[in-house]
N, C-alpha and C. Protein backbone atom coordinates (compact mmCIF):
# COMPACT_ATOMS: atom_id res chain seq x y z
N UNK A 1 125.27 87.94 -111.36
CA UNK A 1 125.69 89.27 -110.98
C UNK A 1 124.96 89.69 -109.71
N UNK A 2 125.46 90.31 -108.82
CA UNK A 2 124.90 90.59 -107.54
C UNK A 2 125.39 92.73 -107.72
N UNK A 3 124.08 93.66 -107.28
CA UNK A 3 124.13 94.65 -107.30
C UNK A 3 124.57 95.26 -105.59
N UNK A 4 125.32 95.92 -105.65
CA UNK A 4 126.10 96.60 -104.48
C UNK A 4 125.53 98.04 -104.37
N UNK A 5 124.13 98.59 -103.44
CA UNK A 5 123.98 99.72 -103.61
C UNK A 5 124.57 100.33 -102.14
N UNK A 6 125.48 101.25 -101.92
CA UNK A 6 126.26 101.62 -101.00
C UNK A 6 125.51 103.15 -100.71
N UNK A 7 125.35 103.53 -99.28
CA UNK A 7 124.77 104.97 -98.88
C UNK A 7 125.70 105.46 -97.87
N UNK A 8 125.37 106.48 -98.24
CA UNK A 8 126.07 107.98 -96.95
C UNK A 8 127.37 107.77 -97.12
N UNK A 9 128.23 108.03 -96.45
CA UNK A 9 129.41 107.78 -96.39
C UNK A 9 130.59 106.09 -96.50
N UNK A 10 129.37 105.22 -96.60
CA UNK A 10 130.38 104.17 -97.46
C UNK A 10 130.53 104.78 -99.23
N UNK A 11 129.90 105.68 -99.70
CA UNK A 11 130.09 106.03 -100.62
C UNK A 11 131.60 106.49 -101.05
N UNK A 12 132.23 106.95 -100.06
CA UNK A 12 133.36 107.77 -100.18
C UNK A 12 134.19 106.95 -100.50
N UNK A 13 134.90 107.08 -102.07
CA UNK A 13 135.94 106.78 -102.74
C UNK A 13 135.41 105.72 -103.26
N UNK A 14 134.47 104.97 -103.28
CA UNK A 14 133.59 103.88 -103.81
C UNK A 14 132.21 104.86 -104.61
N UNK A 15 132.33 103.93 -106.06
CA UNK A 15 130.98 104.28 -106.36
C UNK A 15 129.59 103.77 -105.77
N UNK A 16 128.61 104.41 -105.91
CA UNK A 16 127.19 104.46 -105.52
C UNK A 16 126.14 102.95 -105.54
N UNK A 17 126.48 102.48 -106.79
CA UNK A 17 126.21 101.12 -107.46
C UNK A 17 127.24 99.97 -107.99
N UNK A 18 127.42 99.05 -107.51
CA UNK A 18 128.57 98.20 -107.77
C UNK A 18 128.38 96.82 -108.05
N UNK A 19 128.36 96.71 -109.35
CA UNK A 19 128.43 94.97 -109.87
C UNK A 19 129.49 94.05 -109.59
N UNK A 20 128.84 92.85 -109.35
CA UNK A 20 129.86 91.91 -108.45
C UNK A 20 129.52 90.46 -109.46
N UNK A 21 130.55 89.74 -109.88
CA UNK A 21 130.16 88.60 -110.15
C UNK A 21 129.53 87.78 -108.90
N UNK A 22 128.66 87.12 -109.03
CA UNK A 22 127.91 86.45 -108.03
C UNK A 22 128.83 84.56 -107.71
N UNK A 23 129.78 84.46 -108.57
CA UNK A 23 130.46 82.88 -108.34
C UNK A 23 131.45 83.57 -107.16
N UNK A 24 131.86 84.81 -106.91
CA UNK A 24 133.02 84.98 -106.55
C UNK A 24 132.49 84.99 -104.59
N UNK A 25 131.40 85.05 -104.59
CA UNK A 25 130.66 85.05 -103.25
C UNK A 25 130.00 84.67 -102.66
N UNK A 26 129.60 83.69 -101.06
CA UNK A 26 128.81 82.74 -100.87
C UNK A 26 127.92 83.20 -99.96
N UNK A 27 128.44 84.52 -99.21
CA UNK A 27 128.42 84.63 -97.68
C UNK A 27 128.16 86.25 -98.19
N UNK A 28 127.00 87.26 -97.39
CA UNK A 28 127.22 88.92 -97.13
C UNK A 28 128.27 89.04 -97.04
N UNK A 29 128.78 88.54 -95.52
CA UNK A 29 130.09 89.19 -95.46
C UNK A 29 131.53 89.42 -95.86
N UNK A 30 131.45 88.21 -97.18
CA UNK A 30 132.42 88.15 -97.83
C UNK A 30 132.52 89.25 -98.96
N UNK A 31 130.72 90.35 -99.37
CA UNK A 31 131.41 91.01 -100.01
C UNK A 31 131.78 92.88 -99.20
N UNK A 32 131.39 92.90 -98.15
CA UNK A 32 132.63 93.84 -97.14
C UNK A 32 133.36 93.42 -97.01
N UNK A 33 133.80 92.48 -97.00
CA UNK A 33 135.40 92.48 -97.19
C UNK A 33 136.15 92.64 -98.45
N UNK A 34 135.88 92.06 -99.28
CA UNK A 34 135.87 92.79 -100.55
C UNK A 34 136.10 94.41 -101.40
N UNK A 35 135.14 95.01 -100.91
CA UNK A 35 134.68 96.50 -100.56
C UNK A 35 135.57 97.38 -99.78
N UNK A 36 135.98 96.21 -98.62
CA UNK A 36 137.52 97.10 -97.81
C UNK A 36 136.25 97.76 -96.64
N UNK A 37 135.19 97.20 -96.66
CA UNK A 37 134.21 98.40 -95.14
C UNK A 37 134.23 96.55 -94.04
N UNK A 38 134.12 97.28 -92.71
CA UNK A 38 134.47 96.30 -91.65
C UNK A 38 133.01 97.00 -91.46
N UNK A 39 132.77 95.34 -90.49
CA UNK A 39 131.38 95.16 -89.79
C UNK A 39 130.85 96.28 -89.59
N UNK A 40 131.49 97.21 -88.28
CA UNK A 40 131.63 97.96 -87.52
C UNK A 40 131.22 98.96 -88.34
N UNK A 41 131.16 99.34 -89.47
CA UNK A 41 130.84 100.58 -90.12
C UNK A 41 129.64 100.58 -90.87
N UNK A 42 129.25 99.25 -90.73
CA UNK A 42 127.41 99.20 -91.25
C UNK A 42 126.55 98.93 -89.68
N UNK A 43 125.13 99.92 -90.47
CA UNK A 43 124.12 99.60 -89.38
C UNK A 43 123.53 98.65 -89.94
N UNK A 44 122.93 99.03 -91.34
CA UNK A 44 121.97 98.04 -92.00
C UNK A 44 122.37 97.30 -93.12
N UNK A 45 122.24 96.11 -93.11
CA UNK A 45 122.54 95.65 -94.50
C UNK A 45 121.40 94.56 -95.01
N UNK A 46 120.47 95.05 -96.05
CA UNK A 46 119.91 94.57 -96.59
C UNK A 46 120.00 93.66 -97.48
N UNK A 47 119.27 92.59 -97.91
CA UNK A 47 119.54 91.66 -99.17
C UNK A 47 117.98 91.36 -100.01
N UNK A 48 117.30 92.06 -100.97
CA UNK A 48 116.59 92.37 -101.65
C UNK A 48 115.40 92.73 -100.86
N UNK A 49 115.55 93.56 -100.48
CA UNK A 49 114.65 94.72 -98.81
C UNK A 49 114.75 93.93 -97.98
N UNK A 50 115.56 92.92 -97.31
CA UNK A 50 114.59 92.22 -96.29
C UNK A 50 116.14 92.39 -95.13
N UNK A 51 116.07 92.54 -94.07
CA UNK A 51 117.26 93.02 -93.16
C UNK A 51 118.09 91.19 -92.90
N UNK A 52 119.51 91.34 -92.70
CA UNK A 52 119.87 90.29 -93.32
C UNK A 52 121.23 90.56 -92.27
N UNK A 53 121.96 89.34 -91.79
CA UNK A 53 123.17 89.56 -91.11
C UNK A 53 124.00 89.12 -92.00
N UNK A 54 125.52 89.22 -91.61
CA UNK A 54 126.54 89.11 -92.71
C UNK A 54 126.91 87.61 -93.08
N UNK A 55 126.45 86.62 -92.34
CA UNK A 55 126.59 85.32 -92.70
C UNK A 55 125.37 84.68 -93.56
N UNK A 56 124.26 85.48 -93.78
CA UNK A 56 123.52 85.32 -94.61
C UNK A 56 124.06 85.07 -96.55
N UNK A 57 123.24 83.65 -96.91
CA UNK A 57 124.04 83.19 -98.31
C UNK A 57 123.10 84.43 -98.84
N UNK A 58 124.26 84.72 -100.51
CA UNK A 58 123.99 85.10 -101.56
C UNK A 58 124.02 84.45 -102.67
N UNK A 59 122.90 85.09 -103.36
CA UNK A 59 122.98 84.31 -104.87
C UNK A 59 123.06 84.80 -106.09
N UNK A 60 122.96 84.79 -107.31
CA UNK A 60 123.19 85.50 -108.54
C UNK A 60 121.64 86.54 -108.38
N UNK A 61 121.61 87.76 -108.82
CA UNK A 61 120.31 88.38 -108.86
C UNK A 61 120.10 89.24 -107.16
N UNK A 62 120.67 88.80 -106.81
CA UNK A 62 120.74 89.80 -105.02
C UNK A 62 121.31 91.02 -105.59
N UNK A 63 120.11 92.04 -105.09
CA UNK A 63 120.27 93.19 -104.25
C UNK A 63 120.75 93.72 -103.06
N UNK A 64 122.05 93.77 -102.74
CA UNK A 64 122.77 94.26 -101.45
C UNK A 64 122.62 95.70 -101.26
N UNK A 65 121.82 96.06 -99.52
CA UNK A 65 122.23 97.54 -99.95
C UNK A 65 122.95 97.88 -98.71
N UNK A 66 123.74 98.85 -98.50
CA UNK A 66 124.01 99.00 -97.14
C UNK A 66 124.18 100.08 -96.81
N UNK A 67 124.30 100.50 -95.35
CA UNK A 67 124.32 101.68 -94.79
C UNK A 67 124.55 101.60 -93.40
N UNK A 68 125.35 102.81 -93.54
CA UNK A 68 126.64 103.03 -92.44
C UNK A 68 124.76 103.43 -91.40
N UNK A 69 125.88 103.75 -90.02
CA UNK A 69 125.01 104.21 -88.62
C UNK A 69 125.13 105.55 -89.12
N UNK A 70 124.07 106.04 -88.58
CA UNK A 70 123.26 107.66 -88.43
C UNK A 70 124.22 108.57 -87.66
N UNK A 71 125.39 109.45 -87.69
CA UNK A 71 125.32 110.34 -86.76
C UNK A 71 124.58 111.67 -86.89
N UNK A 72 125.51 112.62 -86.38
CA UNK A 72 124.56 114.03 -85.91
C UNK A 72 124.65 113.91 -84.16
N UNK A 73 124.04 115.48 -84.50
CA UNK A 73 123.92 116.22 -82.91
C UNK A 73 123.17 117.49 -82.72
């Protein structure tokens, strides 16, 4: 099982915390796509605290967290 913790506005219409079977995924970026969020809409994406790009492997027991870019003015 791999945990999906989603912030700020990837939240919207997605819940907060999201369980993923872990066979169904090899790659980060295979589970935004999944999720339906494109690159372009994360700043950070973590994989059990440690900063991580989307071709980075996953394994059963990963912590994914992610988060969109900062606006404001």
């Amino acid at each position: 099982m791999i945990e999906v913790r989603l912030f700020a506005s990837l939240r919207t219409g997605r819940d907060k915390i999201i369980k993923l079977d872990s066979n169904s995924f090899s790659v980060a970026g295979e589970v935004l796509k999944h999720l339906s969020i494109e690159a372009e809409e994360v700043a950070i994406y973590l994989i059990n605290g440690r900063h991580s790009d989307l071709d980075a492997p996953i394994k059963d027991g990963d912590i994914i967290a992610i988060f969109p870019p900062v606006g404001g003015g």
